[in-house]
N, C-alpha and C. Protein backbone atom coordinates (compact mmCIF):
# COMPACT_ATOMS: atom_id res chain seq x y z
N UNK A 1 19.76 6.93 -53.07
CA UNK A 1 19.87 6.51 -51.69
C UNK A 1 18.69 5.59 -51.37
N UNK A 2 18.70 4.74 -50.89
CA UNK A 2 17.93 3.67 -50.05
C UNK A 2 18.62 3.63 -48.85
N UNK A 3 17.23 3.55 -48.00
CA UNK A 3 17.61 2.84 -46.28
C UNK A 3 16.30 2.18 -46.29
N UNK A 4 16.44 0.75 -46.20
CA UNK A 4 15.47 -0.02 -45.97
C UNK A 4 15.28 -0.09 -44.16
N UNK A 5 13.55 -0.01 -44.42
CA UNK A 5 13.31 -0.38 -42.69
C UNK A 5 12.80 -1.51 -42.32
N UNK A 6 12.14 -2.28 -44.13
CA UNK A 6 11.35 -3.72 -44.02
C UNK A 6 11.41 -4.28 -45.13
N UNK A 7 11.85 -5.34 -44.82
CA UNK A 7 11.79 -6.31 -46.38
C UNK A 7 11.00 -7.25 -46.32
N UNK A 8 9.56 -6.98 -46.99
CA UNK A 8 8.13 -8.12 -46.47
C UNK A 8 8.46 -9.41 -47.40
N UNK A 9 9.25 -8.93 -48.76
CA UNK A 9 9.77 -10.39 -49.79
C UNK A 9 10.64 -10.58 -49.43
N UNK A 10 11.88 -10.19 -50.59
CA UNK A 10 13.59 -11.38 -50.00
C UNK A 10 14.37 -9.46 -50.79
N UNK A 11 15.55 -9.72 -51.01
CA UNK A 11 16.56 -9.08 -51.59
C UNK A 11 16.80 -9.72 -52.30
N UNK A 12 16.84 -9.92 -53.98
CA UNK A 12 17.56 -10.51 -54.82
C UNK A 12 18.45 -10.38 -55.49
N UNK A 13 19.56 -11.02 -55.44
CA UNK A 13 20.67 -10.60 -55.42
C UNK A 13 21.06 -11.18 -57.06
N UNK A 14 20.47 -11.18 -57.26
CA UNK A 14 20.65 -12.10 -59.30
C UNK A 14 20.46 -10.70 -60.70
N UNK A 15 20.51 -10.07 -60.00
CA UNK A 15 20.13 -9.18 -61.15
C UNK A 15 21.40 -8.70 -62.23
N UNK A 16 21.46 -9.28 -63.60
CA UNK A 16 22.42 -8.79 -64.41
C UNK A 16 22.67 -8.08 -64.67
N UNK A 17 23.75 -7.10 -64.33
CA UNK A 17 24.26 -6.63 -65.67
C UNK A 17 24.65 -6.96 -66.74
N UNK A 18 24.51 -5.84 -67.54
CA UNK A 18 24.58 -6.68 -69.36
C UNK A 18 26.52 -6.76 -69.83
N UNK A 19 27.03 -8.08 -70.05
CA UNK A 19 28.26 -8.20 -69.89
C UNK A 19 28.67 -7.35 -71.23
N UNK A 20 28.00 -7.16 -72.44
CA UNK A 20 28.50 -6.29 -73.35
C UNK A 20 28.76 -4.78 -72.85
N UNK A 21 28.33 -4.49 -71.77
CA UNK A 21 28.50 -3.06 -71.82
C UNK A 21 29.44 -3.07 -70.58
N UNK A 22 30.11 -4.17 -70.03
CA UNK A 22 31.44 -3.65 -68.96
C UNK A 22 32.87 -4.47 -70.01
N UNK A 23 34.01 -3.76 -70.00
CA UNK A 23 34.93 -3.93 -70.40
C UNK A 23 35.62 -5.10 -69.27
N UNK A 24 35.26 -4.92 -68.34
CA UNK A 24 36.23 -6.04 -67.22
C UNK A 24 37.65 -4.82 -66.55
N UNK A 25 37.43 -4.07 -67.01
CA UNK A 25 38.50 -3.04 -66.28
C UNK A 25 37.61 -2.05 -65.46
N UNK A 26 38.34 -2.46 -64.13
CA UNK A 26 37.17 -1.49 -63.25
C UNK A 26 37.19 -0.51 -62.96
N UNK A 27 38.05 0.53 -63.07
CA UNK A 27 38.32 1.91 -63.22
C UNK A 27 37.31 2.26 -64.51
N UNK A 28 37.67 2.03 -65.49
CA UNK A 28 36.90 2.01 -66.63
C UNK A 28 35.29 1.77 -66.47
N UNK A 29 34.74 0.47 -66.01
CA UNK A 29 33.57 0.24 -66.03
C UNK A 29 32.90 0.97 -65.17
N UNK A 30 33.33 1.16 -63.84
CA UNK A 30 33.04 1.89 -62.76
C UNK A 30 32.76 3.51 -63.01
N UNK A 31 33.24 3.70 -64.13
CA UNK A 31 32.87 5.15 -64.57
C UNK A 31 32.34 5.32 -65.67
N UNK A 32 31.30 4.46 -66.04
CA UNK A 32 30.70 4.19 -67.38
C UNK A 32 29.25 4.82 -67.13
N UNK A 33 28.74 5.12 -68.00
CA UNK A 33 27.23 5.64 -67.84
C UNK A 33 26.36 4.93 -67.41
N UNK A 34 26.76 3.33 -68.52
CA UNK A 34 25.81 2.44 -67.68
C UNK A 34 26.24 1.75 -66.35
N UNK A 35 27.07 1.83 -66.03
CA UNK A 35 26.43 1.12 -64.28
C UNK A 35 26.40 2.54 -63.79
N UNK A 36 26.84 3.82 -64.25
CA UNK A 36 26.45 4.83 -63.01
C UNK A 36 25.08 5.18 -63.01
N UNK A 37 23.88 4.71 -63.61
CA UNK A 37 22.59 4.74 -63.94
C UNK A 37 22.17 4.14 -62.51
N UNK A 38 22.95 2.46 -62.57
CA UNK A 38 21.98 2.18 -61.46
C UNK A 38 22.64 2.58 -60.00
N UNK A 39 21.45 3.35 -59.49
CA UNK A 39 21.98 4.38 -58.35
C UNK A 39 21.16 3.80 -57.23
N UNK A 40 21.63 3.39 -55.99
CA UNK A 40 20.67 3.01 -54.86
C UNK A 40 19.40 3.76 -54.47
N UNK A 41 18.15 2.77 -54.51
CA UNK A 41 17.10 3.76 -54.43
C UNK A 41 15.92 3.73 -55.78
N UNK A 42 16.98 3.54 -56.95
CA UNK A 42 16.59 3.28 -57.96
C UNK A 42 15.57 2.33 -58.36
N UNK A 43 14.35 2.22 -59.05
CA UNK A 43 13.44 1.37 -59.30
C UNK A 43 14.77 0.27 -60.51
N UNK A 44 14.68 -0.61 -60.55
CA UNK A 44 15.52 -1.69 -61.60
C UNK A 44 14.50 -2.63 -62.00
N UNK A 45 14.44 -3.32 -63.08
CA UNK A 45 13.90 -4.46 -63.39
C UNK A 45 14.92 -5.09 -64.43
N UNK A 46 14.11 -6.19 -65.13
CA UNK A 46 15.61 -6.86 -66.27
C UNK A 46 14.81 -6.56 -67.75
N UNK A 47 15.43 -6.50 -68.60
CA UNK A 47 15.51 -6.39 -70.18
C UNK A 47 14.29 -7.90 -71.05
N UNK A 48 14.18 -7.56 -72.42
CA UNK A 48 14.05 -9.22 -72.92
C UNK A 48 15.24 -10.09 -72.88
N UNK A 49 16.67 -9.81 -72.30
CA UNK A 49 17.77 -10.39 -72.56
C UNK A 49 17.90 -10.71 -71.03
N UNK A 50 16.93 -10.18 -70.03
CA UNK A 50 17.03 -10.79 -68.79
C UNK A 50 18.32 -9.31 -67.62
N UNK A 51 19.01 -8.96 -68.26
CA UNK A 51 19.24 -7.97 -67.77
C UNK A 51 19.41 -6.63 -67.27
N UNK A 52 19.96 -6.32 -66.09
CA UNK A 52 19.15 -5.27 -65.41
C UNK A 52 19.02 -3.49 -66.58
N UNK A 53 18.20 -3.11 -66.12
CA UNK A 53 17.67 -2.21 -66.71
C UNK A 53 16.59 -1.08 -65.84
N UNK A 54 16.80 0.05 -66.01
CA UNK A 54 15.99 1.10 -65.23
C UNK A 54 14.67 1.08 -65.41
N UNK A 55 13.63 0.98 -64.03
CA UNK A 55 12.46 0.46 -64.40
C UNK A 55 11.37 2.01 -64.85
N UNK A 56 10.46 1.51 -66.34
CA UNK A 56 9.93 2.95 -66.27
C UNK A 56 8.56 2.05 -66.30
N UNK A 57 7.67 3.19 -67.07
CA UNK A 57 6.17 2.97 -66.58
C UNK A 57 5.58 2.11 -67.25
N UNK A 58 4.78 1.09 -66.98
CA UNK A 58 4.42 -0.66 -67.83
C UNK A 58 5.22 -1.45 -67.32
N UNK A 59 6.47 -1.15 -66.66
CA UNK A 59 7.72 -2.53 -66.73
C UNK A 59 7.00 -3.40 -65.18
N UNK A 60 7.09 -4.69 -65.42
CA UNK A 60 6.89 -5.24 -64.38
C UNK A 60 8.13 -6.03 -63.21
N UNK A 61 7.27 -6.39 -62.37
CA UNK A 61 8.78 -7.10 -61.40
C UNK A 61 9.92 -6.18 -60.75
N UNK A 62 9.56 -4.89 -61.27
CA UNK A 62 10.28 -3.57 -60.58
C UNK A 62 10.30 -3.43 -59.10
N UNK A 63 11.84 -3.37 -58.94
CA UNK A 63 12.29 -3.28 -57.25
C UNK A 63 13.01 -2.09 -56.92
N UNK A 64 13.43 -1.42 -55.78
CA UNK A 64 14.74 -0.41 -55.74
C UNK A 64 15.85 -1.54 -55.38
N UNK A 65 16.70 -0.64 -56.44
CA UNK A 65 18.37 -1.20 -55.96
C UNK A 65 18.98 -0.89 -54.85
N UNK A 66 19.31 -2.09 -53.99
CA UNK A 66 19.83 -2.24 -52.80
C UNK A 66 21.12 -0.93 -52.57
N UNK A 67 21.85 -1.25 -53.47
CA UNK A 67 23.58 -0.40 -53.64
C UNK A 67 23.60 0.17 -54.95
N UNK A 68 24.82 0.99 -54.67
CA UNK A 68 25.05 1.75 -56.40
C UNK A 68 25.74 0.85 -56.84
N UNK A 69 25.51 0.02 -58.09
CA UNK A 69 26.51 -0.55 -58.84
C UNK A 69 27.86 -0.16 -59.04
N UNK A 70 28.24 0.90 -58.88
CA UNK A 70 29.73 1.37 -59.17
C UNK A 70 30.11 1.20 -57.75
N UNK A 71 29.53 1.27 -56.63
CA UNK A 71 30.13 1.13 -55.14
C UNK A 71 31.46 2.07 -54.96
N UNK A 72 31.99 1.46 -53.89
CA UNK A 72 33.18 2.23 -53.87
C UNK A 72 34.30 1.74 -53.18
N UNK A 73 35.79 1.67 -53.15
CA UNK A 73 36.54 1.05 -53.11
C UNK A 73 36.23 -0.09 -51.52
N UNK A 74 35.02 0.58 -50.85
CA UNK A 74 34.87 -0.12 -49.26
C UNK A 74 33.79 -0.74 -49.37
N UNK A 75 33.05 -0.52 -50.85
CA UNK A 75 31.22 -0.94 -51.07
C UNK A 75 30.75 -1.72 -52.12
N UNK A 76 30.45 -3.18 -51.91
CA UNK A 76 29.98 -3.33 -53.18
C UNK A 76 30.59 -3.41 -55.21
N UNK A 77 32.07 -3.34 -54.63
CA UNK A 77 32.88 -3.83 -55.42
C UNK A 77 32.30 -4.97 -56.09
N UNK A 78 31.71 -6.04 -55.70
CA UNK A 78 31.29 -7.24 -56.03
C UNK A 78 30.60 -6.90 -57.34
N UNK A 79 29.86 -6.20 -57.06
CA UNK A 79 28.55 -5.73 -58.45
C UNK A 79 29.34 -5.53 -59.72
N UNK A 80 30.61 -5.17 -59.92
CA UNK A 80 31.44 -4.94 -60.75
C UNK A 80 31.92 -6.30 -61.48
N UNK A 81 32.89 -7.16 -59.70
CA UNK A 81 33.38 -8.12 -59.85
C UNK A 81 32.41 -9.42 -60.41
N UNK A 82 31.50 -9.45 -60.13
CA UNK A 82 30.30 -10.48 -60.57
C UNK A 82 29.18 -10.37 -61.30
N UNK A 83 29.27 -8.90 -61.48
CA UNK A 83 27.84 -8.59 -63.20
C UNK A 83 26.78 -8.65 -62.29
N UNK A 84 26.58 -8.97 -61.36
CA UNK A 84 24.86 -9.39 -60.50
C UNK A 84 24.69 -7.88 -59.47
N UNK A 85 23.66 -7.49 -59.79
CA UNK A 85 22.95 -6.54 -58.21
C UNK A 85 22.10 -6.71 -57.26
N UNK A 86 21.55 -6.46 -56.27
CA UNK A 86 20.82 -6.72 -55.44
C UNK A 86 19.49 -5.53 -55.28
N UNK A 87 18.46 -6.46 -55.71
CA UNK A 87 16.78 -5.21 -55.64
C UNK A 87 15.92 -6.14 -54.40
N UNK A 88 15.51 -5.67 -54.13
CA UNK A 88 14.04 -5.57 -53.32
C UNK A 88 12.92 -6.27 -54.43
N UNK A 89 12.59 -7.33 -54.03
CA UNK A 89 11.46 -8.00 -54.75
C UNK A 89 10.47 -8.44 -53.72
N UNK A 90 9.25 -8.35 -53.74
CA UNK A 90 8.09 -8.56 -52.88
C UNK A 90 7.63 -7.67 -52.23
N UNK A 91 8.29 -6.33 -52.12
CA UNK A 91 7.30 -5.00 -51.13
C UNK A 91 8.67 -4.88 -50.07
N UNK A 92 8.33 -3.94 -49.41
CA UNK A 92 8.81 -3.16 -48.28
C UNK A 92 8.89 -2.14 -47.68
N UNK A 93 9.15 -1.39 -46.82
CA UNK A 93 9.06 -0.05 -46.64
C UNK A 93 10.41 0.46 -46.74
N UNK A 94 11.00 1.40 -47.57
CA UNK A 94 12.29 2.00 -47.44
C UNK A 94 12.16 3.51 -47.76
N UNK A 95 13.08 4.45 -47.34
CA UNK A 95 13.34 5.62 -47.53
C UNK A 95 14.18 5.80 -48.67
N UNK A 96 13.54 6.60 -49.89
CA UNK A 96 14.64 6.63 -51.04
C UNK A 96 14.32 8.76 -51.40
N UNK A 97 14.89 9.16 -52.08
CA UNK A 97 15.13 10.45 -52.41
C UNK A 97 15.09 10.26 -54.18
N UNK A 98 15.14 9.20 -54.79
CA UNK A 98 14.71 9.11 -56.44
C UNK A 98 13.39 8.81 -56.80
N UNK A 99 12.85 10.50 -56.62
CA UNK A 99 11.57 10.54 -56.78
C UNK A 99 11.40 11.95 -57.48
N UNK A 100 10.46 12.29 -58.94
CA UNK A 100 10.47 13.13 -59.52
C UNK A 100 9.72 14.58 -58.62
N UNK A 101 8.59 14.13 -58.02
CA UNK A 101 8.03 15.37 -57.32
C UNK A 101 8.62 15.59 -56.03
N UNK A 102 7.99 17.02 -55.80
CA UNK A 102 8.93 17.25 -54.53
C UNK A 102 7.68 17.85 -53.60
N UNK A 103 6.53 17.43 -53.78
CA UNK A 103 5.57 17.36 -52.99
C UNK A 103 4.63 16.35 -52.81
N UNK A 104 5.29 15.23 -52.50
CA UNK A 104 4.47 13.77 -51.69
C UNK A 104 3.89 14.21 -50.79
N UNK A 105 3.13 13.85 -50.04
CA UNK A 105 2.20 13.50 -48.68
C UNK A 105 2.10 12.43 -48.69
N UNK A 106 2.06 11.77 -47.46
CA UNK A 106 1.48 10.64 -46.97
C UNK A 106 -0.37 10.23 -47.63
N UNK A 107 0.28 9.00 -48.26
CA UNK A 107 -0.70 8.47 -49.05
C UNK A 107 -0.84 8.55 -50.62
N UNK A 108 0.22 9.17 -51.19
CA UNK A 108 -0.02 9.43 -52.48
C UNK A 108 0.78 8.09 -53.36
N UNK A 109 -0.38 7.32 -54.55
CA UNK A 109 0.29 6.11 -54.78
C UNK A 109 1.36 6.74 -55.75
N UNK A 110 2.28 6.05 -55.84
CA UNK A 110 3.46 6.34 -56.71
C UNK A 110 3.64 5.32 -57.58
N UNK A 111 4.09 6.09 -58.93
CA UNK A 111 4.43 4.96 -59.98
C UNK A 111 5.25 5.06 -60.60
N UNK A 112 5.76 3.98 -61.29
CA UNK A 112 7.29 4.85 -61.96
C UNK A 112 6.97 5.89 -63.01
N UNK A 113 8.33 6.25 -63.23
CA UNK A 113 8.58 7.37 -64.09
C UNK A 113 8.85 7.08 -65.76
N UNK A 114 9.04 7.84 -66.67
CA UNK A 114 9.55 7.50 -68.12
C UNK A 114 10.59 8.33 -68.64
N UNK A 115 10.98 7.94 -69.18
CA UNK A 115 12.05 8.81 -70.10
C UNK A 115 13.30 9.55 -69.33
N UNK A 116 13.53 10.29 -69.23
CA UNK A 116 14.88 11.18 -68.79
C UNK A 116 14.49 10.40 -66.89
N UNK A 117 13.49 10.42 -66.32
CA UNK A 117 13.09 10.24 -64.95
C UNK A 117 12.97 8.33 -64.57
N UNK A 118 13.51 8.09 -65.33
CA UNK A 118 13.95 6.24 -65.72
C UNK A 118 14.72 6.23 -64.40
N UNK A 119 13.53 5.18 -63.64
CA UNK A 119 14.20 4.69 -62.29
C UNK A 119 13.59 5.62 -61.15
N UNK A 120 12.93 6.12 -61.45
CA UNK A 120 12.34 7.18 -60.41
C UNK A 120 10.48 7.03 -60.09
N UNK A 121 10.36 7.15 -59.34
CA UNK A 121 8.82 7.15 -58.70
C UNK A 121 8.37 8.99 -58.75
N UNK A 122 6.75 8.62 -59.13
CA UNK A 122 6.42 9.86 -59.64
C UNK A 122 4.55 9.49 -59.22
N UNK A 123 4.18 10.66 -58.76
CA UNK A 123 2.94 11.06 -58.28
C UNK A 123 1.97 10.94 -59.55
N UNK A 124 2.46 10.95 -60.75
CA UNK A 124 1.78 10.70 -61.99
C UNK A 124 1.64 9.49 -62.73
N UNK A 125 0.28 8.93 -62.67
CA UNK A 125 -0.36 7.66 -63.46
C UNK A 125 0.10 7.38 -64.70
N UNK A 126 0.39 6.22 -65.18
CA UNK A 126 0.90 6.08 -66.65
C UNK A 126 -0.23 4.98 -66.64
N UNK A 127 0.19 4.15 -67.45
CA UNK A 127 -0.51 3.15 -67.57
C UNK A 127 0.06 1.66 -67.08
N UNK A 128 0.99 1.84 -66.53
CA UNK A 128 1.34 0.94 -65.50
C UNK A 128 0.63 0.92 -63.91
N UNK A 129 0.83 0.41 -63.03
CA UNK A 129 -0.11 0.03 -61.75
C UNK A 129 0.63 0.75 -60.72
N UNK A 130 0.44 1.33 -59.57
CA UNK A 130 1.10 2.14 -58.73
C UNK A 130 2.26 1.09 -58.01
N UNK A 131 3.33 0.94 -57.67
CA UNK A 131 3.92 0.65 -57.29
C UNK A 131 4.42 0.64 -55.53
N UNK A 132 3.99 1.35 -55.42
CA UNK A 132 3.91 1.92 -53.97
C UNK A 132 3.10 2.74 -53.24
N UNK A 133 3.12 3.79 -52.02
CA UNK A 133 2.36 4.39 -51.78
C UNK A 133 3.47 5.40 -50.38
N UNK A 134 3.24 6.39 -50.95
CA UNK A 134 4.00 7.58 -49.56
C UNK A 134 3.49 7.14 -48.12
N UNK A 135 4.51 6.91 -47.18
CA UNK A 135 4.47 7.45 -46.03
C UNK A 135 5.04 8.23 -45.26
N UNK A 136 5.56 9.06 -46.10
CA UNK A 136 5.85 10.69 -45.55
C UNK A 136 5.58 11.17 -46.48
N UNK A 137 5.78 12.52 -46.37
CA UNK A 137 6.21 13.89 -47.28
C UNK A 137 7.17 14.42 -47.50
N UNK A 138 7.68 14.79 -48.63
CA UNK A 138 9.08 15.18 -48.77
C UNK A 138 8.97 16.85 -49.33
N UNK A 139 9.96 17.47 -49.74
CA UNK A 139 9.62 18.76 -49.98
C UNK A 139 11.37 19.20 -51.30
N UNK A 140 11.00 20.45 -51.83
CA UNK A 140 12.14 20.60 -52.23
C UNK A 140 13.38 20.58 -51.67
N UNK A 141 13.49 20.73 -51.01
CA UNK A 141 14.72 20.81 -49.87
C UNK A 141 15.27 19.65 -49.38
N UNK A 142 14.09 18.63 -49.65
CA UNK A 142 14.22 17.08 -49.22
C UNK A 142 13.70 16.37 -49.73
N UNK A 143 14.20 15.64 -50.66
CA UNK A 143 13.14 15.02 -52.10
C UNK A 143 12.82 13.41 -50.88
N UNK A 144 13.51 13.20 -49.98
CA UNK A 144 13.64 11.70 -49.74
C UNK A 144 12.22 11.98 -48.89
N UNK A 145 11.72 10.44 -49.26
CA UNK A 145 9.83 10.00 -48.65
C UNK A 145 10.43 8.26 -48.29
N UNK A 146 9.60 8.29 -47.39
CA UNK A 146 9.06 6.53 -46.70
C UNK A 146 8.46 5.93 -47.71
N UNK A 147 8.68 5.16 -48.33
CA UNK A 147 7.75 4.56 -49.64
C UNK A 147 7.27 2.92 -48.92
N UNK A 148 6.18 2.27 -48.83
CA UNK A 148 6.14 1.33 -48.56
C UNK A 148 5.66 0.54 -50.11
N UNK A 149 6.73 0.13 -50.42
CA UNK A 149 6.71 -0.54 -51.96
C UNK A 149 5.87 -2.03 -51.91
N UNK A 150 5.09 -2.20 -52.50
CA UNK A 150 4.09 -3.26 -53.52
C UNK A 150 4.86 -4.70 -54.03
């Protein structure tokens, strides 16, 4: 989930999907592992082949995805129909719930995640650069936080 409240860069709407991995049948593709990966909310960046890919910890140019790539028969069909998604590039403040801890506070920098948590913001340093920073708190009950993204 994403609900954006500020977009300080643009929305870019160019982001590939990788055409080897959709068949062109959208029942089919639409229920594939890979586009059900990218989930709104989601950190995304692109591949060495330029396409999109779940952002983990080191990756640069990392945005959340605007929509779920698979959408739904009223949403975002396009992402299917045209291989391209739409991320958040330049900062903003949005509310997302794809976040590994479930005890943010306001102020804690966030960075992405690795491995199984691919695409997710996490209270734990890697060796990549914080990406954002909490402005709320979220809790088990409510994983979703105010992130004002970098």
């Amino acid at each position: 989930m994403l609900k954006i409240q500020y977009v300080n860069g643009s929305v870019d709407g160019t982001l590939a999907l990788d055409p080897s991995q959709l068949t062109g049948d959208l029942s089919t593709d639409r229920n594939s592992a890979y586009v059900r990966q990218f989930e709104s909310g989601k950190m995304v960046t692109f591949d060495s082949n330029g396409y999109a890919k779940l952002a983990v910890d080191g990756d640069l140019g990392a945005g959340p995805l605007v929509l779920d790539a698979y959408g739904a028969d009223f949403e975002n069909v396009p992402a299917l129909a045209s291989g391209v998604m739409s991320y958040m590039i330049g900062g903003g403040v949005a509310y997302t719930d794809h976040v590994v801890d479930t005890n943010i506070v306001p102020g804690d920098a966030l960075y992405l995640a690795t491995g199984a948590d691919a695409g997710k913001l996490t209270k734990t340093a890697g060796t990549g650069p914080a990406v954002g920073v909490a402005r709320s708190a979220n809790s088990a009950s409510d994983a979703t936080v105010l992130v004002h993204f970098f």
